[in-house]
C-alpha atoms as a PDB file:
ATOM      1  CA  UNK A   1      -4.355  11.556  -7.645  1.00  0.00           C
ATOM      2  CA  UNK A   2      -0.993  13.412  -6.441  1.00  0.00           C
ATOM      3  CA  UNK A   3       0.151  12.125  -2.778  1.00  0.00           C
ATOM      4  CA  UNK A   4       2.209  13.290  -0.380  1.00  0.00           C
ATOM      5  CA  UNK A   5       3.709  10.702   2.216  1.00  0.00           C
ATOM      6  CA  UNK A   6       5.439  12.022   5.291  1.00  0.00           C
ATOM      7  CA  UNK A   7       8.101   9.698   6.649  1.00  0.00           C
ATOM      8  CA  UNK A   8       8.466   8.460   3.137  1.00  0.00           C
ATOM      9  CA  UNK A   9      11.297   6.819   3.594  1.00  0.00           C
ATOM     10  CA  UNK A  10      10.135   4.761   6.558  1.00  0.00           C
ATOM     11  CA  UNK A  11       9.506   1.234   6.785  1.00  0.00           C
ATOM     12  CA  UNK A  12       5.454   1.983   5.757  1.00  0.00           C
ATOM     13  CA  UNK A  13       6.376   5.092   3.242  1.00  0.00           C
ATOM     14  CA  UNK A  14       8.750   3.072   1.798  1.00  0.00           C
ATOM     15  CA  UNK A  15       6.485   0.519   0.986  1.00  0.00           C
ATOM     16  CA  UNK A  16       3.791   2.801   0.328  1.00  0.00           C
ATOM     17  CA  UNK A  17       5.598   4.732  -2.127  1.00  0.00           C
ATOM     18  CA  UNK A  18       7.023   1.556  -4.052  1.00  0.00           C
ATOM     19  CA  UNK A  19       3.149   0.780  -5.191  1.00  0.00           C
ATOM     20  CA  UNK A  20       2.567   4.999  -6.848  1.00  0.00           C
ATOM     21  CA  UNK A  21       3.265   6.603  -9.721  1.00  0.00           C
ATOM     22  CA  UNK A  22       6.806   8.477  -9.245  1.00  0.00           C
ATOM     23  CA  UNK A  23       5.417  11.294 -11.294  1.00  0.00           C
ATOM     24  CA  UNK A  24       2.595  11.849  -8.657  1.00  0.00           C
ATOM     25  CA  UNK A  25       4.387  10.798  -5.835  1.00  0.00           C
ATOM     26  CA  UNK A  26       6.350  13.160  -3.368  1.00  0.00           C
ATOM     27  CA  UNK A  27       8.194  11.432  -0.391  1.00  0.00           C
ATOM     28  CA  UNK A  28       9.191  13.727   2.256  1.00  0.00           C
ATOM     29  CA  UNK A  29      11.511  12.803   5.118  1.00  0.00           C
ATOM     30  CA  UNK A  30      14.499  14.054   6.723  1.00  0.00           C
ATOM     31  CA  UNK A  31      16.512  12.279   4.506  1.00  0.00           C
ATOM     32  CA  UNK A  32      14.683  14.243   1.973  1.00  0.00           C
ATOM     33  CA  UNK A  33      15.966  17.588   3.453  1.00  0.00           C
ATOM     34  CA  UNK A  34      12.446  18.197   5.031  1.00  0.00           C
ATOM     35  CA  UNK A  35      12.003  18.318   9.306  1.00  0.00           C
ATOM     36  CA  UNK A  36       8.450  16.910   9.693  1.00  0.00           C
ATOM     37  CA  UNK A  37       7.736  20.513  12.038  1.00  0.00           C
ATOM     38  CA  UNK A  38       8.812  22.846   9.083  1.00  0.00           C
ATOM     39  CA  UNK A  39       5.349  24.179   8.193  1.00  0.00           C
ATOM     40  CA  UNK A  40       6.805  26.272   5.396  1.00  0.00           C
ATOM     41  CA  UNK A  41       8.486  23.033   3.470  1.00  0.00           C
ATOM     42  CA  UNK A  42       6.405  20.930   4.231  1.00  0.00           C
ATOM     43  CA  UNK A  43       3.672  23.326   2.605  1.00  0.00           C
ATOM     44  CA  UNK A  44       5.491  23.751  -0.755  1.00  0.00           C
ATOM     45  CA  UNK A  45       6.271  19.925  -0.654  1.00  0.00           C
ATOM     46  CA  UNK A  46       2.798  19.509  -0.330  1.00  0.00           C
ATOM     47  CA  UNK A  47       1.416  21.916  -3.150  1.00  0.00           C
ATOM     48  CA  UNK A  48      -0.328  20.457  -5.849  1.00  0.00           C
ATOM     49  CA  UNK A  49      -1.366  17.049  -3.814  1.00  0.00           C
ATOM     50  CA  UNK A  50      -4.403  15.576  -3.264  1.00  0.00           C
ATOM     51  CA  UNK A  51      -4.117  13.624  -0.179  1.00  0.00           C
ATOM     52  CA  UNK A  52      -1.230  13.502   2.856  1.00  0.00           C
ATOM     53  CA  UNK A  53      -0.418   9.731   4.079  1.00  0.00           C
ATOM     54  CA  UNK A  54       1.164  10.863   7.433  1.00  0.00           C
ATOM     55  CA  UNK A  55       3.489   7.586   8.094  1.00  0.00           C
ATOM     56  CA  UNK A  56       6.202   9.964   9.756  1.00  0.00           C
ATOM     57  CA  UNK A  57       6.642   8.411  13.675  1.00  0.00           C
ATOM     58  CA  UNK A  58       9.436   6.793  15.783  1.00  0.00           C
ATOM     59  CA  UNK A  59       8.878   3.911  18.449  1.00  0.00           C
ATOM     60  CA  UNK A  60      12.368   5.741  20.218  1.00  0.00           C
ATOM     61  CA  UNK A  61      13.488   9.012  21.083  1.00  0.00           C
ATOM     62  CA  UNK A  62      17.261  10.001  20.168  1.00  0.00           C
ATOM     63  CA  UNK A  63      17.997  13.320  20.775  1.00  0.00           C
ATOM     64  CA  UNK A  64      15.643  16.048  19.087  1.00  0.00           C
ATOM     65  CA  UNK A  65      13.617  13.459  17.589  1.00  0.00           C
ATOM     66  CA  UNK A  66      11.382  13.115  20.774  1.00  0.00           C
ATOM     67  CA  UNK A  67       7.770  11.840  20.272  1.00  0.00           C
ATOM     68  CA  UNK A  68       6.179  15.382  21.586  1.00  0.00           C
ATOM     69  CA  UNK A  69       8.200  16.588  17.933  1.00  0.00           C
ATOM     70  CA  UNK A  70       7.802  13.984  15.817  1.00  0.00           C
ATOM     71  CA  UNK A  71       4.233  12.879  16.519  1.00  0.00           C
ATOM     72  CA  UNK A  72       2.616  16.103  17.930  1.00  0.00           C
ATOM     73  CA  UNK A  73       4.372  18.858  16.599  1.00  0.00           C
ATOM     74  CA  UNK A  74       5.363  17.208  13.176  1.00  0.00           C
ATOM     75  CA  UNK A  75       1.592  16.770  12.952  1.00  0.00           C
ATOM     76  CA  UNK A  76       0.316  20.245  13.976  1.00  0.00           C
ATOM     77  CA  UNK A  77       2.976  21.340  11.210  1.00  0.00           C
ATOM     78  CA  UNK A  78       1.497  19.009   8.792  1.00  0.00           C
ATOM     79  CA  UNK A  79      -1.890  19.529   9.365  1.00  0.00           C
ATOM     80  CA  UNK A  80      -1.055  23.828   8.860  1.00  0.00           C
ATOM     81  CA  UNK A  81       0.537  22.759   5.508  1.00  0.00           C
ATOM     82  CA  UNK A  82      -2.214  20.829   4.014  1.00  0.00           C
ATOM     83  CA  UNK A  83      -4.726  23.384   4.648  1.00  0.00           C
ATOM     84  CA  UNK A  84      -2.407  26.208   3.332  1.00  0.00           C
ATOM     85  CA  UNK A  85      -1.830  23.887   0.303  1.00  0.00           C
ATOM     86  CA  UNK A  86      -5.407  22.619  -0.371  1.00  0.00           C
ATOM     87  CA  UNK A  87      -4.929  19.208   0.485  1.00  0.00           C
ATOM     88  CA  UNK A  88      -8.307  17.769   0.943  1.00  0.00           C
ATOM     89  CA  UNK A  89      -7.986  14.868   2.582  1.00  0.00           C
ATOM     90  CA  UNK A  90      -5.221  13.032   5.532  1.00  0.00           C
ATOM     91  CA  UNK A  91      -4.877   9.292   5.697  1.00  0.00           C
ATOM     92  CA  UNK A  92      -2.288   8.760   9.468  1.00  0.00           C
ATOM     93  CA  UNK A  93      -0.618   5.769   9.953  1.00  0.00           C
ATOM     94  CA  UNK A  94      -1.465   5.579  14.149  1.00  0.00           C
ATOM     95  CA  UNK A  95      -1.150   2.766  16.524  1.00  0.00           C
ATOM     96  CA  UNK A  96      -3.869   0.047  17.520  1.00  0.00           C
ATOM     97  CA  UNK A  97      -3.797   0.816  20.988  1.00  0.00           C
ATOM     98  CA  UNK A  98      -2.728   4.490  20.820  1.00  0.00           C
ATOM     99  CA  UNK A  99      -4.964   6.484  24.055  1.00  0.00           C
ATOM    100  CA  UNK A 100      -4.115   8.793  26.381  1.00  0.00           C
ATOM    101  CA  UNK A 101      -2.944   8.482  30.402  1.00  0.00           C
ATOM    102  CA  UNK A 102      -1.336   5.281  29.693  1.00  0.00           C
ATOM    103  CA  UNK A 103       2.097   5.788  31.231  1.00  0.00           C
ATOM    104  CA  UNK A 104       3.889   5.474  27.570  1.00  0.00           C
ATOM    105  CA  UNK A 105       5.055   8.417  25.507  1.00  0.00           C
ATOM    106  CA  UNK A 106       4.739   6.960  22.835  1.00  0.00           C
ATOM    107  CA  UNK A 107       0.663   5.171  22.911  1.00  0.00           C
ATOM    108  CA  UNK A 108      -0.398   8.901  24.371  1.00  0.00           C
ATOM    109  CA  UNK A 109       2.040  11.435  21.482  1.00  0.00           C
ATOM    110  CA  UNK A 110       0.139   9.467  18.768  1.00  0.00           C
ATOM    111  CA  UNK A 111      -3.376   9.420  20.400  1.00  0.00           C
ATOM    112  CA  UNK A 112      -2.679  13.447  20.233  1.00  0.00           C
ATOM    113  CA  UNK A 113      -1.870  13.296  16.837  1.00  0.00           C
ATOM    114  CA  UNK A 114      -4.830  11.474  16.284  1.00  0.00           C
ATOM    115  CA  UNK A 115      -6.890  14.180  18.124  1.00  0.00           C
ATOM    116  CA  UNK A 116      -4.977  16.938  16.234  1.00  0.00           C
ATOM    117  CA  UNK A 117      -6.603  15.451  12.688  1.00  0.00           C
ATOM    118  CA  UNK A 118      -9.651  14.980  14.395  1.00  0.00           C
ATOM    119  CA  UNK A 119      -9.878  18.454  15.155  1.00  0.00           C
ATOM    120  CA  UNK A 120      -8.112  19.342  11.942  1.00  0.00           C
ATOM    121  CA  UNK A 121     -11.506  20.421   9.553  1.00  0.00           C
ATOM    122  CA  UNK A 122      -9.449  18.093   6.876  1.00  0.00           C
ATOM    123  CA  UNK A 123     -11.418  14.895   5.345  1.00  0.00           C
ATOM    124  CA  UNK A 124      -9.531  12.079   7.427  1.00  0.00           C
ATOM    125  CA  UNK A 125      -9.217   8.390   7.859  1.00  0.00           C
ATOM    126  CA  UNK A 126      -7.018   6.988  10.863  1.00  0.00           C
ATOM    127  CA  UNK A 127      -5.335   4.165  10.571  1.00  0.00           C
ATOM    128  CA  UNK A 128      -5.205   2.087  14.021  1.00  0.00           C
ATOM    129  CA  UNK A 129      -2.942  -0.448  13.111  1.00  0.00           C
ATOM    130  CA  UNK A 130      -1.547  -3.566  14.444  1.00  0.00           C
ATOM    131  CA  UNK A 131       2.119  -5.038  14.668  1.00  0.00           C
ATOM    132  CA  UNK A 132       3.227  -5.100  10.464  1.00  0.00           C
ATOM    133  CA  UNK A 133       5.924  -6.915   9.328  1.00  0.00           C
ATOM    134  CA  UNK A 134       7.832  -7.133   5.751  1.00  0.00           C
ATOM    135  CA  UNK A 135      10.999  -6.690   4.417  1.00  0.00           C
ATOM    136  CA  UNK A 136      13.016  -3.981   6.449  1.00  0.00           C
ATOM    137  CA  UNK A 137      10.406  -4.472   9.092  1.00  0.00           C
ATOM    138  CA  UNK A 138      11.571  -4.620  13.176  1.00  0.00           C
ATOM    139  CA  UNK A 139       9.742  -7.461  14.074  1.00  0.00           C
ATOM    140  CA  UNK A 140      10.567 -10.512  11.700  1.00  0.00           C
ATOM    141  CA  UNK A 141      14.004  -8.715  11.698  1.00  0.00           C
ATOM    142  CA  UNK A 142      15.006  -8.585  14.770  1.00  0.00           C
ATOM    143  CA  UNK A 143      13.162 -11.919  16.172  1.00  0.00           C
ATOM    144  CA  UNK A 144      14.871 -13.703  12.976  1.00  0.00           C
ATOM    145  CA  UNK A 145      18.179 -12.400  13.983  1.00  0.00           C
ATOM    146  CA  UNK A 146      17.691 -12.905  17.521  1.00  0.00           C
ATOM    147  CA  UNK A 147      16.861 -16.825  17.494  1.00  0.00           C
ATOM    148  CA  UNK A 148      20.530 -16.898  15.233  1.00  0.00           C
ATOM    149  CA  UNK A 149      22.579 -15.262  17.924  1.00  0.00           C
ATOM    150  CA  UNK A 150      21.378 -16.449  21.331  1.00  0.00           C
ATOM    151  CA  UNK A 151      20.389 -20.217  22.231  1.00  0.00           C
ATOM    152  CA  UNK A 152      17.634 -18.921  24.455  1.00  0.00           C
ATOM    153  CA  UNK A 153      14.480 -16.756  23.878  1.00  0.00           C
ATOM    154  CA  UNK A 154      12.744 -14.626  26.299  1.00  0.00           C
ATOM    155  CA  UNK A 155       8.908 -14.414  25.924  1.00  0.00           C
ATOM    156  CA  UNK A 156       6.806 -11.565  27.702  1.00  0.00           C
ATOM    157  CA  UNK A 157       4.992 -11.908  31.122  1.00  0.00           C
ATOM    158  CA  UNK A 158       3.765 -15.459  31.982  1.00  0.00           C
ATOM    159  CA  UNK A 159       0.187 -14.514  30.523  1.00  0.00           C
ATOM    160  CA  UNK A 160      -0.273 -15.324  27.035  1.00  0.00           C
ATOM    161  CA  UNK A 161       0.114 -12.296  24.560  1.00  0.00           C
ATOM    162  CA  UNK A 162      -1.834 -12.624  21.242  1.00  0.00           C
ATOM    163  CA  UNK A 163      -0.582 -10.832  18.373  1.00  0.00           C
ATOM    164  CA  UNK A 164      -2.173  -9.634  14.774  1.00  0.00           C
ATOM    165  CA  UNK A 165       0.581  -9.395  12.630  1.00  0.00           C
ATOM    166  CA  UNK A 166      -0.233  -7.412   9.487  1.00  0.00           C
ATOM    167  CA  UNK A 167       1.591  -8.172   5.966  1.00  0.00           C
ATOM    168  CA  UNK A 168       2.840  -4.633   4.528  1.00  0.00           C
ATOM    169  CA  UNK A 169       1.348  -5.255   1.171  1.00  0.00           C
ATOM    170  CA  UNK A 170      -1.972  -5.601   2.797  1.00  0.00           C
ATOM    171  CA  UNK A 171      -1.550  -2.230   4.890  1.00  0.00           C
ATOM    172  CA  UNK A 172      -0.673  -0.954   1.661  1.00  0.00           C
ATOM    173  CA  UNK A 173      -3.683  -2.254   0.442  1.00  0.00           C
ATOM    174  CA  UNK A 174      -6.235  -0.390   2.976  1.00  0.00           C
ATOM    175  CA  UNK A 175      -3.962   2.788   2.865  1.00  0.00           C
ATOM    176  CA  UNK A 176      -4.206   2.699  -0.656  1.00  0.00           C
ATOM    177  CA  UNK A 177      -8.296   2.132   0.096  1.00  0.00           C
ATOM    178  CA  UNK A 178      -8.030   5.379   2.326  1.00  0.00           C
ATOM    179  CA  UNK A 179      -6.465   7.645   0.343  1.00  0.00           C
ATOM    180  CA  UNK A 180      -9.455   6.842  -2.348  1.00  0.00           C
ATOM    181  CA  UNK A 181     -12.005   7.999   0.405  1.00  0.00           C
ATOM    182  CA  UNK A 182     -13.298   4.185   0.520  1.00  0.00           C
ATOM    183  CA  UNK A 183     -13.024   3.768   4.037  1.00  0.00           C
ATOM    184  CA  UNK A 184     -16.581   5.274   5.485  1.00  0.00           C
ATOM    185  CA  UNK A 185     -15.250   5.830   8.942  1.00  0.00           C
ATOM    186  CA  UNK A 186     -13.061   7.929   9.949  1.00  0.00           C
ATOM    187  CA  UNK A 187     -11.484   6.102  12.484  1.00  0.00           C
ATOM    188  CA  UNK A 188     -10.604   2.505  11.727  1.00  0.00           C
ATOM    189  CA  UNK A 189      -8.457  -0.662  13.336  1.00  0.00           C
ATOM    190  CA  UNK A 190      -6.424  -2.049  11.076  1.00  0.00           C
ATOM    191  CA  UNK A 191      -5.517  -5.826  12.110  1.00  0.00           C
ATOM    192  CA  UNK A 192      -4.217  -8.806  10.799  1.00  0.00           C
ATOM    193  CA  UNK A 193      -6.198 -11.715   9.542  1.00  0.00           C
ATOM    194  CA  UNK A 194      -4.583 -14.208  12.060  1.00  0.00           C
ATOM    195  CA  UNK A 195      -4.910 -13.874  15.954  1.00  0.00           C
ATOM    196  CA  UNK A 196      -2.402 -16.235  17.363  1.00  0.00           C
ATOM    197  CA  UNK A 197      -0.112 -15.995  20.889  1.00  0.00           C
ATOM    198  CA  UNK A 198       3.013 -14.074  20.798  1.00  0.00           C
ATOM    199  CA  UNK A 199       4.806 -17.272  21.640  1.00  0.00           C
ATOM    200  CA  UNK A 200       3.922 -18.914  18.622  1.00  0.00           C
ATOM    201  CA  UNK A 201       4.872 -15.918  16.340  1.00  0.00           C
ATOM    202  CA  UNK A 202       7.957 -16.181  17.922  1.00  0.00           C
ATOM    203  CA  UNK A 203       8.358 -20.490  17.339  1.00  0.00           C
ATOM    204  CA  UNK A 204       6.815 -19.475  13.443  1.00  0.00           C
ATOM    205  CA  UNK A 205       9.978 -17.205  12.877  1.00  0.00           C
ATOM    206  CA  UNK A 206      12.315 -19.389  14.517  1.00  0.00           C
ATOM    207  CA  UNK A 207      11.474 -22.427  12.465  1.00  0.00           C
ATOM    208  CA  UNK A 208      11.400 -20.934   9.353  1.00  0.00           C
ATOM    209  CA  UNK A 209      15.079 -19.405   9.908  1.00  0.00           C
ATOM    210  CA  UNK A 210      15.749 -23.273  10.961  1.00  0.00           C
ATOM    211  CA  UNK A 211      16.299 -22.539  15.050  1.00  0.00           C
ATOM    212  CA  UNK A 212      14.846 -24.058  18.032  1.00  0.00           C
ATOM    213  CA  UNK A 213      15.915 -22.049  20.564  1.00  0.00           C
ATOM    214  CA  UNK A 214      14.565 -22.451  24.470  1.00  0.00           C
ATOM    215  CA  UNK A 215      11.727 -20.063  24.967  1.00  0.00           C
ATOM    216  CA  UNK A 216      11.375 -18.811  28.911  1.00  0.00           C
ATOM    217  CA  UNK A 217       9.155 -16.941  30.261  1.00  0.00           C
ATOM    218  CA  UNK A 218      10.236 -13.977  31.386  1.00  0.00           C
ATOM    219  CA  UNK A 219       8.339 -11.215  33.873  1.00  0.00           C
ATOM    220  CA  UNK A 220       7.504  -7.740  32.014  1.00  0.00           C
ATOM    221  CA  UNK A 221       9.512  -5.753  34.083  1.00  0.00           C
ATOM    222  CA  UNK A 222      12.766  -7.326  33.017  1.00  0.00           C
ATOM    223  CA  UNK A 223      11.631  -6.535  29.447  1.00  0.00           C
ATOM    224  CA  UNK A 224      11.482  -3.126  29.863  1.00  0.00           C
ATOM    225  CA  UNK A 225      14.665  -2.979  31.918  1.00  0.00           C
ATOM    226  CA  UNK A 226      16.216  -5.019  28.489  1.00  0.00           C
ATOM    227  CA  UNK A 227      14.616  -2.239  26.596  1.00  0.00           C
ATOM    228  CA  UNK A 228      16.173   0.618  28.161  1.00  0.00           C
ATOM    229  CA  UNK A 229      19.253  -0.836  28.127  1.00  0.00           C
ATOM    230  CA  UNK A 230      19.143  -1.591  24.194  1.00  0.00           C
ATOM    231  CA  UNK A 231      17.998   1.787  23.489  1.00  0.00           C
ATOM    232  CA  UNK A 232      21.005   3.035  25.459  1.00  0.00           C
ATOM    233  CA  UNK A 233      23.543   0.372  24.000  1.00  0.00           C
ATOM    234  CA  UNK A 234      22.169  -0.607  20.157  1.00  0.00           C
ATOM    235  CA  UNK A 235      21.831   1.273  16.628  1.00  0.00           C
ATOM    236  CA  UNK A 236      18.674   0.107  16.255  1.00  0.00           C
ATOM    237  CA  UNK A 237      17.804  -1.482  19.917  1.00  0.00           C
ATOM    238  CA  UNK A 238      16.510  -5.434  20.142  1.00  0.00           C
ATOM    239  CA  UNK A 239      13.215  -3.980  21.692  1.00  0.00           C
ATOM    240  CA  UNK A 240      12.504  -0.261  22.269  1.00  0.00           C
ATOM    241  CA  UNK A 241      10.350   0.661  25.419  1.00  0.00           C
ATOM    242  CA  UNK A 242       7.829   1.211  23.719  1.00  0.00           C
ATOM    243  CA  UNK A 243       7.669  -1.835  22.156  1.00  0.00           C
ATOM    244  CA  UNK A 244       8.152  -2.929  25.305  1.00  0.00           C
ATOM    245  CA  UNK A 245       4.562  -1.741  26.755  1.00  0.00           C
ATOM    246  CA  UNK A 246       2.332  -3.197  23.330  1.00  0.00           C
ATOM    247  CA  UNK A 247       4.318  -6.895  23.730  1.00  0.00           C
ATOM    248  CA  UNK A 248       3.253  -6.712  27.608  1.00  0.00           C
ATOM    249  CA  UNK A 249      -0.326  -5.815  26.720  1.00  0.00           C
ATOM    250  CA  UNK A 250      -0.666  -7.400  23.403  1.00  0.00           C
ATOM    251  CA  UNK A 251      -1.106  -6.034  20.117  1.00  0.00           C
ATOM    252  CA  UNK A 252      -4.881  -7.720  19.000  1.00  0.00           C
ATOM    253  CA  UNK A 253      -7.745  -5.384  20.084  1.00  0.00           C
ATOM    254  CA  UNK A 254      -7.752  -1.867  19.711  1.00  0.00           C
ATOM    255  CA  UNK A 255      -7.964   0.470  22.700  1.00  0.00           C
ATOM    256  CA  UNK A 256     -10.183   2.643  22.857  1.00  0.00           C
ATOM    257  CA  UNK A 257     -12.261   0.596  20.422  1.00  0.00           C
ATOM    258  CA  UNK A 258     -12.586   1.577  16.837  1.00  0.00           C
ATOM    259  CA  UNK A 259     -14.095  -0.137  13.771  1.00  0.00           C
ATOM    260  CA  UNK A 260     -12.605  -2.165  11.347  1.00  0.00           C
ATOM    261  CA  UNK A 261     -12.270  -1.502   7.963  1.00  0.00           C
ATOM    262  CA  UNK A 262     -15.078  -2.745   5.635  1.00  0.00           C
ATOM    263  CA  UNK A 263     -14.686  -6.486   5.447  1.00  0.00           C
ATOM    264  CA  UNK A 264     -13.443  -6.508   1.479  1.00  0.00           C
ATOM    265  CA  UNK A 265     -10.389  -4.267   2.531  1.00  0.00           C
ATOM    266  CA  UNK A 266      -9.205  -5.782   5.413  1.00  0.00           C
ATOM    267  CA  UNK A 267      -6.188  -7.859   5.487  1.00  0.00           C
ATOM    268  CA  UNK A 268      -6.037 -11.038   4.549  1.00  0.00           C
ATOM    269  CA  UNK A 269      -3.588 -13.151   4.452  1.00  0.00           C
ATOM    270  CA  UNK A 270      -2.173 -15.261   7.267  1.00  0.00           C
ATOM    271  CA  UNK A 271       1.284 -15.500   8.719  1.00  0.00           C
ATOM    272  CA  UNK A 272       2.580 -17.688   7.420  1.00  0.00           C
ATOM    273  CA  UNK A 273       6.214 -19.226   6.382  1.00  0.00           C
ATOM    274  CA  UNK A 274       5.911 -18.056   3.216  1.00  0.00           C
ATOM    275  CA  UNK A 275       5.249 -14.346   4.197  1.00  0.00           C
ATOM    276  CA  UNK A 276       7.887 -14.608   7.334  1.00  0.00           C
ATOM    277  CA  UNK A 277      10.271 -15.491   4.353  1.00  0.00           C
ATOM    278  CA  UNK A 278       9.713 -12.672   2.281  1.00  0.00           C
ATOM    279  CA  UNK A 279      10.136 -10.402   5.214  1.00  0.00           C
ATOM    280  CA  UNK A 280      13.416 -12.081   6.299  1.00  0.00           C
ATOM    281  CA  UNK A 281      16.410  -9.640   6.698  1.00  0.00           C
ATOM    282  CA  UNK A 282      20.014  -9.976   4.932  1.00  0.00           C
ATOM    283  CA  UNK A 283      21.674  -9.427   7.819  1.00  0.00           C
ATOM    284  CA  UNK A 284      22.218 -12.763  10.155  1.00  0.00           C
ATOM    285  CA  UNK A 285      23.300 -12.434  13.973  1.00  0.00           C
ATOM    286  CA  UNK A 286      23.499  -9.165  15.923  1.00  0.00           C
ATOM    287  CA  UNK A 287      26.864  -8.497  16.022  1.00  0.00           C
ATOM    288  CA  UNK A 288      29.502  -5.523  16.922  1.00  0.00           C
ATOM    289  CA  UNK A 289      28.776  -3.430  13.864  1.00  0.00           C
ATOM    290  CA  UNK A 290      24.849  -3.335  16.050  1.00  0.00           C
ATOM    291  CA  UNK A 291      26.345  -1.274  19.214  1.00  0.00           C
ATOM    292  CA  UNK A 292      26.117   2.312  19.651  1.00  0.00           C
ATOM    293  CA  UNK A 293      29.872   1.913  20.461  1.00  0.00           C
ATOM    294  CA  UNK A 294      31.090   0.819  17.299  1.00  0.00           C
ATOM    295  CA  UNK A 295      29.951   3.385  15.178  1.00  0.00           C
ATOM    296  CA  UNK A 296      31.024   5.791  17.843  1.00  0.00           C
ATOM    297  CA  UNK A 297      34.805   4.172  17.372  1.00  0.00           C
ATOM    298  CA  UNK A 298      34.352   3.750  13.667  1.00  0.00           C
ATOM    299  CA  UNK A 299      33.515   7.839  13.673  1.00  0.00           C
ATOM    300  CA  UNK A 300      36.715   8.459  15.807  1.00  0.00           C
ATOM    301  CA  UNK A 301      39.114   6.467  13.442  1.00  0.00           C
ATOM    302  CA  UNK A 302      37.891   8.620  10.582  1.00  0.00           C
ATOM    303  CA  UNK A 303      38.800  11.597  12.671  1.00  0.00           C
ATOM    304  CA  UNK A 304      42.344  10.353  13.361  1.00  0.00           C
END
């Protein structure tokens, strides 16, 4: 079986693409020299493959990469390519609680994309998934490096949040299981094994990085004011807007509901300290080298 996986070089590509064959493997990415909206490359990319795993997406819009691109026209591109290359069947990588008229670009760009496959006459599954974390992930990552650089911790809203927090390896696992056409339906939410409060995700990471930092409660507004002031400020922001919306609403039930997976594919393990420390980044504390600014200077002393 020859597969193609858009965004390969993506947190869940990369992953993805680590468990294949090379030889019947073809990432595609912009780093790959393909734009996920070229319908002509992304056609000859795809030629000879069996199934697409469409894992392209972005959780924050910098400049052309908007989400109406990336996760509605990159997907109307990529659905034209597979049927001019034969593919026969799409496994997407989409968002638990992905829907439309929710107030978030990002929730209603993938529920189109979603609709777009739907519609697409290609044998599909969809992958509703949960919060995943693993190495290079943004959510052990940045909470790990967080809890090292500031002595206090803001949690979301003074409701409790519960979280599902999905290992990569067992994503990998039930994408793996979709692109084999063993997943029956063909819309599916993909959750972790372990439903605990955000809070205690948070306390999990911290202790295992050896921090006890104090945890306040702080009202969702002010997160997504801290969001759009990372996004404007950070490389990679501390929380993206987006990310913003699924911490305030909680990332545990899918919406609109969908299935889960059989029972023998779904993930398994638990989050645990072991996992948290396989997923733990190299880099420490957020620092200077993390600002927008910096790189901007850095690119001006070159020029000089």
């Amino acid at each position: 079986m020859r597969i193609a996986i858009t965004g390969g070089t993506g947190f869940v590509g990369r992953h993805l693409a680590a468990r294949l064959d090379p030889a019947d493997t073809v990432v595609i990415s912009r780093r790959t020299g393909i734009e996920i909206d070229d319908v002509d490359a992304l056609a000859a990319a795809f030629a000879g493959c069996d199934v697409v795993v469409h894992a392209a997406g972005i959780n924050r819009e910098i400049g052309d990469q908007t989400f109406e691109r990336v996760h509605v026209e990159g997907t109307r591109a990529m659905v034209d390519a597979a049927r001019r290359a034969g593919v026969k069947r799409i496994v997407m990588v989409s968002f638990l609680r992905a829907r439309p008229n929710c107030g978030s670009g990002y929730h209603e760009t993938k529920w189109a994309a979603e609709e777009l496959i739907r519609q697409s006459g290609i044998d599909h599954t969809i992958l509703k998934a949960s919060m995943m974390y693993g190495h290079g992930d943004h959510m052990v990552d940045h909470v790990s490096r967080a809890v090292k650089t500031w002595p206090v911790f803001a949690t979301v809203g003074f409701r409790g949040r519960t979280v599902r927090p999905i290992p990569i390896e067992d994503f990998v696992d039930v994408m793996l299981a979709a692109a084999e056409g063993r997943i029956p339906e063909p819309t599916v939410a993909v959750m972790g094994a372990e439903e605990l409060p955000l809070s205690d995700a948070v306390r999990r990471i911290a202790r295992v990085v050896g921090r006890t930092p104090l945890f306040i409660a702080v009202p969702v507004w002010s997160v997504r004011i801290l969001a759009q002031l990372t996004e404007w400020t950070m490389v990679v922001p501390l929380v993206a807007k987006a990310q913003a919306k699924m911490l305030a609403e909680g990332v545990s039930e899918p919406e609109p509901w969908a299935p889960e997976a059989p029972v023998e594919l779904r993930p398994s393990h638990l989050f645990s300290d072991e996992s948290i420390r396989a997923a733990l980044p190299e880099a420490g504390r957020f620092g200077w080298g993390d600002l927008r600014v910096s790189r901007w200077m850095a690119g001006l002393r070159q020029r000089v």
